[in-house]
C-alpha atoms as a PDB file:
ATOM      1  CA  UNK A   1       6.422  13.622 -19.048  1.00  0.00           C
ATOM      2  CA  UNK A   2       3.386  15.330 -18.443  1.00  0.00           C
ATOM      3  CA  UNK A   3       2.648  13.724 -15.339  1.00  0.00           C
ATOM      4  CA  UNK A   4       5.299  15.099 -13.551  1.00  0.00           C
ATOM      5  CA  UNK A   5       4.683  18.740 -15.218  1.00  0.00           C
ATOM      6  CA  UNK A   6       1.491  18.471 -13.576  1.00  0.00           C
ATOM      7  CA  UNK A   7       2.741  17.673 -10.255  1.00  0.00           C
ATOM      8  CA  UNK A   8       5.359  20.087 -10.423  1.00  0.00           C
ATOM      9  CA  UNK A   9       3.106  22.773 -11.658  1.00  0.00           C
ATOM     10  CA  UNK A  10       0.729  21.867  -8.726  1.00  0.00           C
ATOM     11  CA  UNK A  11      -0.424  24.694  -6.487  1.00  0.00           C
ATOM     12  CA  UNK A  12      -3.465  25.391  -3.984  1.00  0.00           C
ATOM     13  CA  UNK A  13      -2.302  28.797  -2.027  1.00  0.00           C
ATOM     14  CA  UNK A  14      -3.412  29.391   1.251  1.00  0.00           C
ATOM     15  CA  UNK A  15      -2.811  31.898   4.278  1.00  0.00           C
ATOM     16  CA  UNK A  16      -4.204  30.463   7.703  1.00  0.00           C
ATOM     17  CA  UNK A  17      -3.683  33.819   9.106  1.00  0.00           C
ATOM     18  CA  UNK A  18      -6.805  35.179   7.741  1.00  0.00           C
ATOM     19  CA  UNK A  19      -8.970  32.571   9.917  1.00  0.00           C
ATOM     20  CA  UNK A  20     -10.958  34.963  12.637  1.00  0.00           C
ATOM     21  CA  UNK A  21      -9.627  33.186  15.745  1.00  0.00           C
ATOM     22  CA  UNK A  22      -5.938  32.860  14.735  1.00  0.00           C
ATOM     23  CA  UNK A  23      -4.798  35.161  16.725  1.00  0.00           C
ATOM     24  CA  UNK A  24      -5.998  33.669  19.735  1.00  0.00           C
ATOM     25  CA  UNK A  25      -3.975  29.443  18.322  1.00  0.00           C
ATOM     26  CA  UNK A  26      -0.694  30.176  19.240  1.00  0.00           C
ATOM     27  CA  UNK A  27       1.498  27.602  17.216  1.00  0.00           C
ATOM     28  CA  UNK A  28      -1.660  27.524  14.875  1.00  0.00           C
ATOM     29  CA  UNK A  29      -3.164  29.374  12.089  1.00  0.00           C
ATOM     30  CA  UNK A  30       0.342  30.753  11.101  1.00  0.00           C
ATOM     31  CA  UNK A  31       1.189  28.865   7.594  1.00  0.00           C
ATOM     32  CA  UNK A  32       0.925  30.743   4.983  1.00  0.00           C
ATOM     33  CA  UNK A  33       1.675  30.416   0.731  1.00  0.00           C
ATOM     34  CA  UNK A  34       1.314  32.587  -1.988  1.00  0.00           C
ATOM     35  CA  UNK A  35       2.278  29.677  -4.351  1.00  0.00           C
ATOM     36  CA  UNK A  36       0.621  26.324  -2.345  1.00  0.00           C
ATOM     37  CA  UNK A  37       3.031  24.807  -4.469  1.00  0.00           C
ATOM     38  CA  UNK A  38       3.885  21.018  -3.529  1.00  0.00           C
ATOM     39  CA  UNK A  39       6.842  21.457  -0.949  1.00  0.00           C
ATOM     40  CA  UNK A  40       4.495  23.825   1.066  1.00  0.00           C
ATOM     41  CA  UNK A  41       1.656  21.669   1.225  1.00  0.00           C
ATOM     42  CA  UNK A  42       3.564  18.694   2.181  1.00  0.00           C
ATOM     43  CA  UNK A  43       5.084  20.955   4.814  1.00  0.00           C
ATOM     44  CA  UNK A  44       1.002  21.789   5.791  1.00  0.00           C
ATOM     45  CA  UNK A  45       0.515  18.224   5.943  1.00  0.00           C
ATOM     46  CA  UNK A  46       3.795  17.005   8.113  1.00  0.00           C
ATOM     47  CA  UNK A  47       2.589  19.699  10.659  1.00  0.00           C
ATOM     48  CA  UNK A  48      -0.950  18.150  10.992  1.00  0.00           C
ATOM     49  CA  UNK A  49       0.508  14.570  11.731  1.00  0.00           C
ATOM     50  CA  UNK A  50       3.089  15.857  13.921  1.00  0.00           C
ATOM     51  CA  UNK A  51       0.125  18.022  15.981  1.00  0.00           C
ATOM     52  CA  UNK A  52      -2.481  15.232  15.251  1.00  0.00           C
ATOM     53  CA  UNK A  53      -3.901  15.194  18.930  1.00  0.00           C
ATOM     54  CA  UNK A  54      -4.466  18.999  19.041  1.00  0.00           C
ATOM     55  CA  UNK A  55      -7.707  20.072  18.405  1.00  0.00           C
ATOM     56  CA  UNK A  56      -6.222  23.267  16.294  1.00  0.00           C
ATOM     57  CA  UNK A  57      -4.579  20.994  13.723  1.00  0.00           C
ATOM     58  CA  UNK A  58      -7.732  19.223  13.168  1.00  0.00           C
ATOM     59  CA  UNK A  59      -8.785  22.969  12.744  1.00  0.00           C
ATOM     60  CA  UNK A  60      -6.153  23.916  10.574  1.00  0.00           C
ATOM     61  CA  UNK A  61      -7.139  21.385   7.670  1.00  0.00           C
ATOM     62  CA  UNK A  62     -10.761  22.773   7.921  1.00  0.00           C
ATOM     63  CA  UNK A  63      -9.889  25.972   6.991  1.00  0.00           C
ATOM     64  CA  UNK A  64      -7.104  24.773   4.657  1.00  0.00           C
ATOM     65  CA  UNK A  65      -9.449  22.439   2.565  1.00  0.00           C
ATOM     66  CA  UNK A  66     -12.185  25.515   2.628  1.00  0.00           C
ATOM     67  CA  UNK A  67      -9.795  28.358   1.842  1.00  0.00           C
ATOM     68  CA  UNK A  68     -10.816  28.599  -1.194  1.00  0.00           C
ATOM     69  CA  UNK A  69     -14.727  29.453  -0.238  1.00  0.00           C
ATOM     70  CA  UNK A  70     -14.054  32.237   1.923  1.00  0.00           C
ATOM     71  CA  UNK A  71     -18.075  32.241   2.506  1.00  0.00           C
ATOM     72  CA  UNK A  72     -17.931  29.191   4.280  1.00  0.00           C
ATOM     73  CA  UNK A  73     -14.321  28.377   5.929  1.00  0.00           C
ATOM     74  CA  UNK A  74     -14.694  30.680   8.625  1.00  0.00           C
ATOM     75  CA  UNK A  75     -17.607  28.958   9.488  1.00  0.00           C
ATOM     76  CA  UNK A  76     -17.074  25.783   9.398  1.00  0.00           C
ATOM     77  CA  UNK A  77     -14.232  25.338  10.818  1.00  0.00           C
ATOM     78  CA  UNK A  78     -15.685  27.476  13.562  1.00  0.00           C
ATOM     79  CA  UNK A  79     -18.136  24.696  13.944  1.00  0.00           C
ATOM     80  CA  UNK A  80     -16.172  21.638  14.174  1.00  0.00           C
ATOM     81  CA  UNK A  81     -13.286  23.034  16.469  1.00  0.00           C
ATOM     82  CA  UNK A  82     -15.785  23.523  18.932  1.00  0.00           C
ATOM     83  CA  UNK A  83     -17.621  20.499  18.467  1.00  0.00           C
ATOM     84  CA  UNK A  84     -13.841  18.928  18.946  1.00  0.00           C
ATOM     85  CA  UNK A  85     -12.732  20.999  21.604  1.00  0.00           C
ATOM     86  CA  UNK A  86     -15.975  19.560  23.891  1.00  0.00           C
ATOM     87  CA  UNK A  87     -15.430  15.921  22.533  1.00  0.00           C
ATOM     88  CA  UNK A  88     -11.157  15.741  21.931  1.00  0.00           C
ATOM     89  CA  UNK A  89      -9.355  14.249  18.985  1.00  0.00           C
ATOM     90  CA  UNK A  90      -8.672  10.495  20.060  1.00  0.00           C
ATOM     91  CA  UNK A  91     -12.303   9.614  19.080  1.00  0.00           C
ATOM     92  CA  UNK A  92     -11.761  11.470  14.941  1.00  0.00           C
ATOM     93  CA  UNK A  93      -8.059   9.910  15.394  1.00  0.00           C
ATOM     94  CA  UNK A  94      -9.383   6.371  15.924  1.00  0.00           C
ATOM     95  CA  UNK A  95     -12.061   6.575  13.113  1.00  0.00           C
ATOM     96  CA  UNK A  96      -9.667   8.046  10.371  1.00  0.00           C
ATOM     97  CA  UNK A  97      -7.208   5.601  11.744  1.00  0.00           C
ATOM     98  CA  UNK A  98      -9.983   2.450  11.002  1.00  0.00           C
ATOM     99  CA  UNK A  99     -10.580   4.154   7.613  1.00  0.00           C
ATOM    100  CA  UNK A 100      -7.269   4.284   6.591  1.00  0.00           C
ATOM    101  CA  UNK A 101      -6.760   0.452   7.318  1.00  0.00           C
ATOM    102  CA  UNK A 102      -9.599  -0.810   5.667  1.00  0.00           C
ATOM    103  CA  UNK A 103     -11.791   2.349   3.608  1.00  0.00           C
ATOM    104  CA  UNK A 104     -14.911   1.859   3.620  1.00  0.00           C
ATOM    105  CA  UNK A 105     -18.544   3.763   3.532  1.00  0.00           C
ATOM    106  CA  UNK A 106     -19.289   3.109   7.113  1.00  0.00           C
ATOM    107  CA  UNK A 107     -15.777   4.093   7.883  1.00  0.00           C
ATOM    108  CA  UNK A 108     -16.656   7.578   5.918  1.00  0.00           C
ATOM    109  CA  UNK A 109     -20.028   8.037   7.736  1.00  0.00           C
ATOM    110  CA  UNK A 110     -17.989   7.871  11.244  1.00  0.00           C
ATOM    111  CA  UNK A 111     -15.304  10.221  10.304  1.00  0.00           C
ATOM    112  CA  UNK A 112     -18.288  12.253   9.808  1.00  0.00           C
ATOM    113  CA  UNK A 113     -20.153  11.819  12.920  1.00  0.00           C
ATOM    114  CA  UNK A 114     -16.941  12.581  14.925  1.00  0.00           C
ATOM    115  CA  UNK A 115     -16.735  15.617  13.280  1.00  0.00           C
ATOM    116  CA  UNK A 116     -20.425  16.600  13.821  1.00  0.00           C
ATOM    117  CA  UNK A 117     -21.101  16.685  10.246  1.00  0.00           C
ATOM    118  CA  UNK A 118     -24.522  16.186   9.367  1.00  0.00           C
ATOM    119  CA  UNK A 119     -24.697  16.617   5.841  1.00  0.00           C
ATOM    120  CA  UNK A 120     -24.228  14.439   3.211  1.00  0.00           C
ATOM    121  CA  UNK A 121     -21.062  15.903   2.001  1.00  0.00           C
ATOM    122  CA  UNK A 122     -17.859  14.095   1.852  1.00  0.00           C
ATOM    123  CA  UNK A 123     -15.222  17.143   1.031  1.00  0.00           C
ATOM    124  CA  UNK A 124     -14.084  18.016   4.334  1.00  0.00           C
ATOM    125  CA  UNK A 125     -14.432  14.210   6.346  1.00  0.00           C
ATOM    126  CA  UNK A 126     -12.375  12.594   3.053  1.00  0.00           C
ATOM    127  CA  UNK A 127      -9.900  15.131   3.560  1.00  0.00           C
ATOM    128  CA  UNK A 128      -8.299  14.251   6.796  1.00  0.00           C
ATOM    129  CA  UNK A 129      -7.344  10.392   6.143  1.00  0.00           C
ATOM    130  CA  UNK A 130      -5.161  11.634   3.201  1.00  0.00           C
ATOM    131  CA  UNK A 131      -3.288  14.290   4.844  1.00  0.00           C
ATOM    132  CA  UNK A 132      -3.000  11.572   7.862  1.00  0.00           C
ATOM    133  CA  UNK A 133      -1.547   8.995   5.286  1.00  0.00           C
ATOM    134  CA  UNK A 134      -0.745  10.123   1.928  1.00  0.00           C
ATOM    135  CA  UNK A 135       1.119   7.181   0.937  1.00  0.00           C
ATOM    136  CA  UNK A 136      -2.230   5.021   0.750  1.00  0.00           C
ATOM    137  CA  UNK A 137      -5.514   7.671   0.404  1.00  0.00           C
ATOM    138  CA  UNK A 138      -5.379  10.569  -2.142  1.00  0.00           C
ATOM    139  CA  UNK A 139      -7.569  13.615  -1.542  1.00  0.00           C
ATOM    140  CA  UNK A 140     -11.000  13.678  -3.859  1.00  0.00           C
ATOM    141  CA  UNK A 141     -13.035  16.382  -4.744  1.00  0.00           C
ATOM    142  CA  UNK A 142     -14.995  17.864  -7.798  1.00  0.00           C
ATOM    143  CA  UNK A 143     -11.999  18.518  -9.831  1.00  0.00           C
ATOM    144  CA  UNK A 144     -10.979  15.175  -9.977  1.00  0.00           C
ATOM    145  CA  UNK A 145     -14.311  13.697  -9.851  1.00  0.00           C
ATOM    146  CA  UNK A 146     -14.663  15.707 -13.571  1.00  0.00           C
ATOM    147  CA  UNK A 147     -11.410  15.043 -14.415  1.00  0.00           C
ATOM    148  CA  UNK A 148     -12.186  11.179 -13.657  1.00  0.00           C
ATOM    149  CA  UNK A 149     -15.608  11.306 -15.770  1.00  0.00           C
ATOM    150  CA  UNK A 150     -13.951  12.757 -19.128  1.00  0.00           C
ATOM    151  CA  UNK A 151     -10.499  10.153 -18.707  1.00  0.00           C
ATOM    152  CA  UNK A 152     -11.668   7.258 -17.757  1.00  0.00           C
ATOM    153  CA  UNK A 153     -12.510   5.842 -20.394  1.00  0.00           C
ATOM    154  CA  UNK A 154      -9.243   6.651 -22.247  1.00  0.00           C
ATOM    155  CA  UNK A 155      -7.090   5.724 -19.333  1.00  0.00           C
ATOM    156  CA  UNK A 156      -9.167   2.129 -18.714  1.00  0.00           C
ATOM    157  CA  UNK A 157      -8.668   1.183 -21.833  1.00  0.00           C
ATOM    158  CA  UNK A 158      -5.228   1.810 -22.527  1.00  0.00           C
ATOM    159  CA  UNK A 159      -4.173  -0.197 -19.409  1.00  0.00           C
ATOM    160  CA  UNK A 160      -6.296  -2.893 -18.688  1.00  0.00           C
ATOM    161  CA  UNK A 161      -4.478  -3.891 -15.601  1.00  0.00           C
ATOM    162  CA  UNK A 162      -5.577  -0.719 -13.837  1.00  0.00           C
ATOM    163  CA  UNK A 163      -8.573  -0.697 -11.553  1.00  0.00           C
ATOM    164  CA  UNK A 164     -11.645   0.325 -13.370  1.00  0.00           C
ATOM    165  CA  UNK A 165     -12.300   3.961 -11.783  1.00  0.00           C
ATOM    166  CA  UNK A 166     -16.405   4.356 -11.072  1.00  0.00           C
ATOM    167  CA  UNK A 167     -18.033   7.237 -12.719  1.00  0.00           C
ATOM    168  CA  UNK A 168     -19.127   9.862 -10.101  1.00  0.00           C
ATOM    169  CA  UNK A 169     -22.887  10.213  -9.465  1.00  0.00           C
ATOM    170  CA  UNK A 170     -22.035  13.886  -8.981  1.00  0.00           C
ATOM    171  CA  UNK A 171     -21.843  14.259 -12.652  1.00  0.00           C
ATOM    172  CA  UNK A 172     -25.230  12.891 -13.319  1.00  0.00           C
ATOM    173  CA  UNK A 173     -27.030  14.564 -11.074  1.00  0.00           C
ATOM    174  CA  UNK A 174     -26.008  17.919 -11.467  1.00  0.00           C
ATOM    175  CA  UNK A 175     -25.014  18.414  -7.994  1.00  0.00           C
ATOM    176  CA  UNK A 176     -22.523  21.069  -6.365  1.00  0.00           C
ATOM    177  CA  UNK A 177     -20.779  18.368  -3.839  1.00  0.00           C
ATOM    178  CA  UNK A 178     -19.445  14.729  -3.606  1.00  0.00           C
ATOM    179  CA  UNK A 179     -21.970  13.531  -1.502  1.00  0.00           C
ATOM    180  CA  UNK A 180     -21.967  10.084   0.587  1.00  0.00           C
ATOM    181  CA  UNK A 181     -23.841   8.728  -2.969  1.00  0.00           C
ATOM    182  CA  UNK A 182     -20.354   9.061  -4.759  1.00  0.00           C
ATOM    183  CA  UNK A 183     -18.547   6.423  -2.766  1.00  0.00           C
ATOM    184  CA  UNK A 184     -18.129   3.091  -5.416  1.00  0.00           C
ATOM    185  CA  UNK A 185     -16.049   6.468  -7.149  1.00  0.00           C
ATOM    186  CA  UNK A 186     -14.398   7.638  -4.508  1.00  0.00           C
ATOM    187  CA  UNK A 187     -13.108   3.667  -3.639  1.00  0.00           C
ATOM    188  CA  UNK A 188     -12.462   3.472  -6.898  1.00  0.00           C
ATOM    189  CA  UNK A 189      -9.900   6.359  -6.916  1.00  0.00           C
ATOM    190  CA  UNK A 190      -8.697   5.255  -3.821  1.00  0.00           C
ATOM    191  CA  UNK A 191      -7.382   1.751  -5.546  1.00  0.00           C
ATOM    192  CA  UNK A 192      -6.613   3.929  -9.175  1.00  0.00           C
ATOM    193  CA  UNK A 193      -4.655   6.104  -7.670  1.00  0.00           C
ATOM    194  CA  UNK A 194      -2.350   3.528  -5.774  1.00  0.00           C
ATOM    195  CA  UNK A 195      -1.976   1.618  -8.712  1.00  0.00           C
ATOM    196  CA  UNK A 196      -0.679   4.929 -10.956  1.00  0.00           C
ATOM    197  CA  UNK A 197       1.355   5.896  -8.047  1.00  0.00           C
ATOM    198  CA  UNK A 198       3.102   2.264  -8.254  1.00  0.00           C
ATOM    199  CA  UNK A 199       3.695   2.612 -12.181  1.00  0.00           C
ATOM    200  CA  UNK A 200       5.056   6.419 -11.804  1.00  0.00           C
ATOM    201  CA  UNK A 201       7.675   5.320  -9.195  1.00  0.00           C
ATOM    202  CA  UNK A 202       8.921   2.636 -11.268  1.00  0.00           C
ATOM    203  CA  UNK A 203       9.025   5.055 -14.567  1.00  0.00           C
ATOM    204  CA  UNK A 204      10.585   7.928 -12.954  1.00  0.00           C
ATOM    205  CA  UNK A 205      12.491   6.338 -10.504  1.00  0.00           C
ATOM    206  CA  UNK A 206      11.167   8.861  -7.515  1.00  0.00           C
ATOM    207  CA  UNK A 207       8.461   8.143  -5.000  1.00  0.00           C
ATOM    208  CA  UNK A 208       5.359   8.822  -6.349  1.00  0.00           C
ATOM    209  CA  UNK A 209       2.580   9.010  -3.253  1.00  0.00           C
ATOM    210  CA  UNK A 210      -1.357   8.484  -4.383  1.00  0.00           C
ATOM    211  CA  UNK A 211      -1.779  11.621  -2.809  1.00  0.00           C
ATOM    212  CA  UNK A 212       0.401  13.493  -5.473  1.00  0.00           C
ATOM    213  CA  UNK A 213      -1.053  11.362  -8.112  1.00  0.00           C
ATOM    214  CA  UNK A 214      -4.650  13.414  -6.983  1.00  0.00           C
ATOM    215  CA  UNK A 215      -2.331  16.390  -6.879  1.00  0.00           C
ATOM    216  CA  UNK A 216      -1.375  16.094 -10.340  1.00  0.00           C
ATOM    217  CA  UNK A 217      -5.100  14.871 -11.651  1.00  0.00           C
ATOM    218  CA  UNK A 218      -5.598  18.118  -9.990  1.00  0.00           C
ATOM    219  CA  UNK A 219      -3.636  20.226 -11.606  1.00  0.00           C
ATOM    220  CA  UNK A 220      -4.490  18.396 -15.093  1.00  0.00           C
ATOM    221  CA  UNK A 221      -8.188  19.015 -14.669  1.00  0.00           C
ATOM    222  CA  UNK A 222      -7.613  23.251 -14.289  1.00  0.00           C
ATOM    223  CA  UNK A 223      -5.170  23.415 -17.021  1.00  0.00           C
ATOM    224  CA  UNK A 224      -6.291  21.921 -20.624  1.00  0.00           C
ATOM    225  CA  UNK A 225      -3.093  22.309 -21.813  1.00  0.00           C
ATOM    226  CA  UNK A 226      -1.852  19.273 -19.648  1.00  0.00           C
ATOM    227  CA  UNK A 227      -3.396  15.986 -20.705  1.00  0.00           C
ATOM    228  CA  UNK A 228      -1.866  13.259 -18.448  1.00  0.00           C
ATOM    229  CA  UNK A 229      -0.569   9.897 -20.441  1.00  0.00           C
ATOM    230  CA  UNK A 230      -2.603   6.531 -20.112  1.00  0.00           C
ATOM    231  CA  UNK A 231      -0.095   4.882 -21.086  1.00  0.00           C
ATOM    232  CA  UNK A 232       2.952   5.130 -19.168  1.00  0.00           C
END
């Protein structure tokens, strides 16, 4: 099944080390993976909810989610630790808490505020509710959102019990980031992903979270070779 190739094959590698002030986090910034693979990063994300009041773990994810952009994560996560280390973590804990409960745009847009984001962007404030609770929010970003706009049509119509996935304005409008415009999408995936997750665990008879039904959309949208079943 190519679904669970995908998940298997899954892998986002990552070395916290590298992060300027890591040195100076002790019991932070230490994680490291050449291969990201899937047991790692649920390891990553078991340490975050276990440290989920400490202003470094919020940190952590930062950098994880921006490792890639090594322009950028230093940074920004510079920025928004010390933007949490004046304000603490029960106020971003409460929010992401709310948003897990019932997601919403409003809910987004105060993730954001708590984390003294001002743009418009969505990567890093989405990113915190699924590693909090990945058995209800997947993670969403740009690979997905193009994965989403060339499948959806093929995976709406082969199940017609599925939620209808929205297609992401991001596509349209030529843009480098989900932005706060992309959120009918990103609910969208939200209630998709749940639903697939659901279906997987009864095929395959193993627990199937919507957070490593992203992880395998992931995956599926890098590698060509991989084209994910509608049908299942």
């Amino acid at each position: 099944m190519e679904w669970k190739r995908a998940l298997n094959a899954y892998n986002y590698p990552f070395d916290l080390k590298k992060y300027t002030h890591s040195a100076a986090r002790p019991g932070f910034f230490a994680r490291s993976s050449i291969s990201g693979n899937v047991a790692d990063t649920m390891q990553f994300e078991a340490h975050f909810r276990e440290n989920k009041r400490q202003v470094y773990a919020w940190a952590e994810v930062v950098y994880w989610k921006l490792y890639s952009m090594p322009m950028v994560r230093n940074g920004t996560t510079e920025r928004i630790e010390s933007y949490l280390s004046c304000r603490g973590t029960e106020s971003i804990l409460q929010a992401c808490e709310k948003y897990i409960a019932s997601p919403s745009l409003a809910g987004l847009k105060a993730i954001m505020t708590t984390l003294g984001i001002k743009s418009r962007s969505i990567a890093v404030s989405a990113t915190f509710p699924a590693l909090l609770c990945p058995e209800k929010i997947p993670m969403v970003d740009t690979r997905v959102a193009r994965w989403v706009g060339s499948n959806m049509l093929d995976h709406t119509e082969a199940d017609p019990m599925a939620p209808k996935l929205v297609r992401p304005r991001y596509l349209d409008k030529q843009a480098n980031v989900l932005t706060l415009a992309d959120y009918p999408f990103v609910k969208s995936w939200y209630e998709w992903c749940q639903y697939k997750a659901q279906i997987l665990s009864a095929v395959t008879g193993i627990d199937w979270r919507p957070r490593d039904v992203e992880m395998a959309v992931f995956v599926a949208a890098n590698d060509m070779s991989i084209v994910l079943e509608s049908t299942i």
